[in-house]
C-alpha atoms as a PDB file:
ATOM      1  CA  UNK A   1       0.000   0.000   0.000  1.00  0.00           C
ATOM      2  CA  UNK A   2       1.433   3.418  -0.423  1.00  0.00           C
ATOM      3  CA  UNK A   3       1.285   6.398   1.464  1.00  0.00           C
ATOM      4  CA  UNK A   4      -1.666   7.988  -0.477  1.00  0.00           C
ATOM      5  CA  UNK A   5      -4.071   4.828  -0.414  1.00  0.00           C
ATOM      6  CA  UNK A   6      -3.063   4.754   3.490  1.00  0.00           C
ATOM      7  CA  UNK A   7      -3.774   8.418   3.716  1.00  0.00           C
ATOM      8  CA  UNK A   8      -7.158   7.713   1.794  1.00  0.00           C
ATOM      9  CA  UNK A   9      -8.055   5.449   3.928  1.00  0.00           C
ATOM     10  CA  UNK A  10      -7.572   6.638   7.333  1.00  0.00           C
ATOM     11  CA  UNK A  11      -9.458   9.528   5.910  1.00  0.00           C
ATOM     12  CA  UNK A  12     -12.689   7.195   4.602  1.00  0.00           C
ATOM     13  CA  UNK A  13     -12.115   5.868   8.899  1.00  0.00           C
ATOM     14  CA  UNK A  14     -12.286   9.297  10.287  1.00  0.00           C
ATOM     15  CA  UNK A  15     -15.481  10.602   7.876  1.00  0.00           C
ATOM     16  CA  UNK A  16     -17.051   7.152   9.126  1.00  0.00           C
ATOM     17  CA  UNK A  17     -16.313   7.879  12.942  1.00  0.00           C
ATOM     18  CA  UNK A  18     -17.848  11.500  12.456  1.00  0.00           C
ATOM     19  CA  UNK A  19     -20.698  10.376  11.293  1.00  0.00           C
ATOM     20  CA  UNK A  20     -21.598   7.797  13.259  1.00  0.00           C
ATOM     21  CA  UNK A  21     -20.983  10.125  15.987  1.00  0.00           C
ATOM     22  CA  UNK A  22     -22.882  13.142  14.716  1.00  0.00           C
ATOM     23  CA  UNK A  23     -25.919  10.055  14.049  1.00  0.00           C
ATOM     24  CA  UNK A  24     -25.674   8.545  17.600  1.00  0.00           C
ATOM     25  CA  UNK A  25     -25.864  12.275  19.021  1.00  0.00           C
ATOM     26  CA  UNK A  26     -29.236  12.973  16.860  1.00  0.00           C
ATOM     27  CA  UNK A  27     -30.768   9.690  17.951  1.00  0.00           C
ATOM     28  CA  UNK A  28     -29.953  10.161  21.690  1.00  0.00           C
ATOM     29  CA  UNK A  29     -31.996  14.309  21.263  1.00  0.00           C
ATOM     30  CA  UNK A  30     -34.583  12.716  19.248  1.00  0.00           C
ATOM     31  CA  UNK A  31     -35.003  10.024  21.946  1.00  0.00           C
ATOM     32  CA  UNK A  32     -34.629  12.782  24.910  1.00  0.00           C
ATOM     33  CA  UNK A  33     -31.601  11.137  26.688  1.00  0.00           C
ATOM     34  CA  UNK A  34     -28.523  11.533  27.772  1.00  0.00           C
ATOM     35  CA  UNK A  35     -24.775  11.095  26.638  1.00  0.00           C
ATOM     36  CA  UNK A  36     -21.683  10.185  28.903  1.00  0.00           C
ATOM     37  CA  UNK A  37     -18.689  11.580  27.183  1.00  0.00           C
ATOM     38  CA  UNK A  38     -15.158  12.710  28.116  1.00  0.00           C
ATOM     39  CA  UNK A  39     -14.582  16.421  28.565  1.00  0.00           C
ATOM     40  CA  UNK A  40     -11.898  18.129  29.651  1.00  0.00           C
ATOM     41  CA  UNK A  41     -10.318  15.179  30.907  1.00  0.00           C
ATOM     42  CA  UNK A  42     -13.932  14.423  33.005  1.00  0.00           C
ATOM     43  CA  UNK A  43     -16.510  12.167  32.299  1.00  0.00           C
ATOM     44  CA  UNK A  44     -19.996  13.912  32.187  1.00  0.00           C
ATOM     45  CA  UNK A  45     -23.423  12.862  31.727  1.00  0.00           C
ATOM     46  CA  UNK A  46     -24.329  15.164  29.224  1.00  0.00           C
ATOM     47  CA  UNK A  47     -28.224  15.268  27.746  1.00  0.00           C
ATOM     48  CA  UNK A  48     -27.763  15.115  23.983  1.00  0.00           C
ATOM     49  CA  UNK A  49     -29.402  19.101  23.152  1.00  0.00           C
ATOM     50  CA  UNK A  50     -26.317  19.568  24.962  1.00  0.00           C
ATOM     51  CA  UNK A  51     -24.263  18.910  22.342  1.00  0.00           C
END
């Protein structure tokens, strides 16, 4: 593999991880619950308008 096709496809990875982030974020506000998530170097319970 060379160093574009591994730069590709750590970039295809990183588009995946956003979205399934920004998707698990809409469910949890459509649903009305909450998130834990790091912050700051804290974990927080978070609810999901939130962020």
């Amino acid at each position: 593999m060379s160093e574009q096709d591994i730069r590709e496809m750590q970039q295809r990875i990183d588009d995946g991880i956003r979205l399934a982030q920004r998707r698990l974020v809409e469910r949890a506000r459509h649903e009305g619950i909450s998130l834990v998530v790091c912050k700051n170097g804290r974990v927080q319970q978070l609810p999901a308008r939130d962020l």
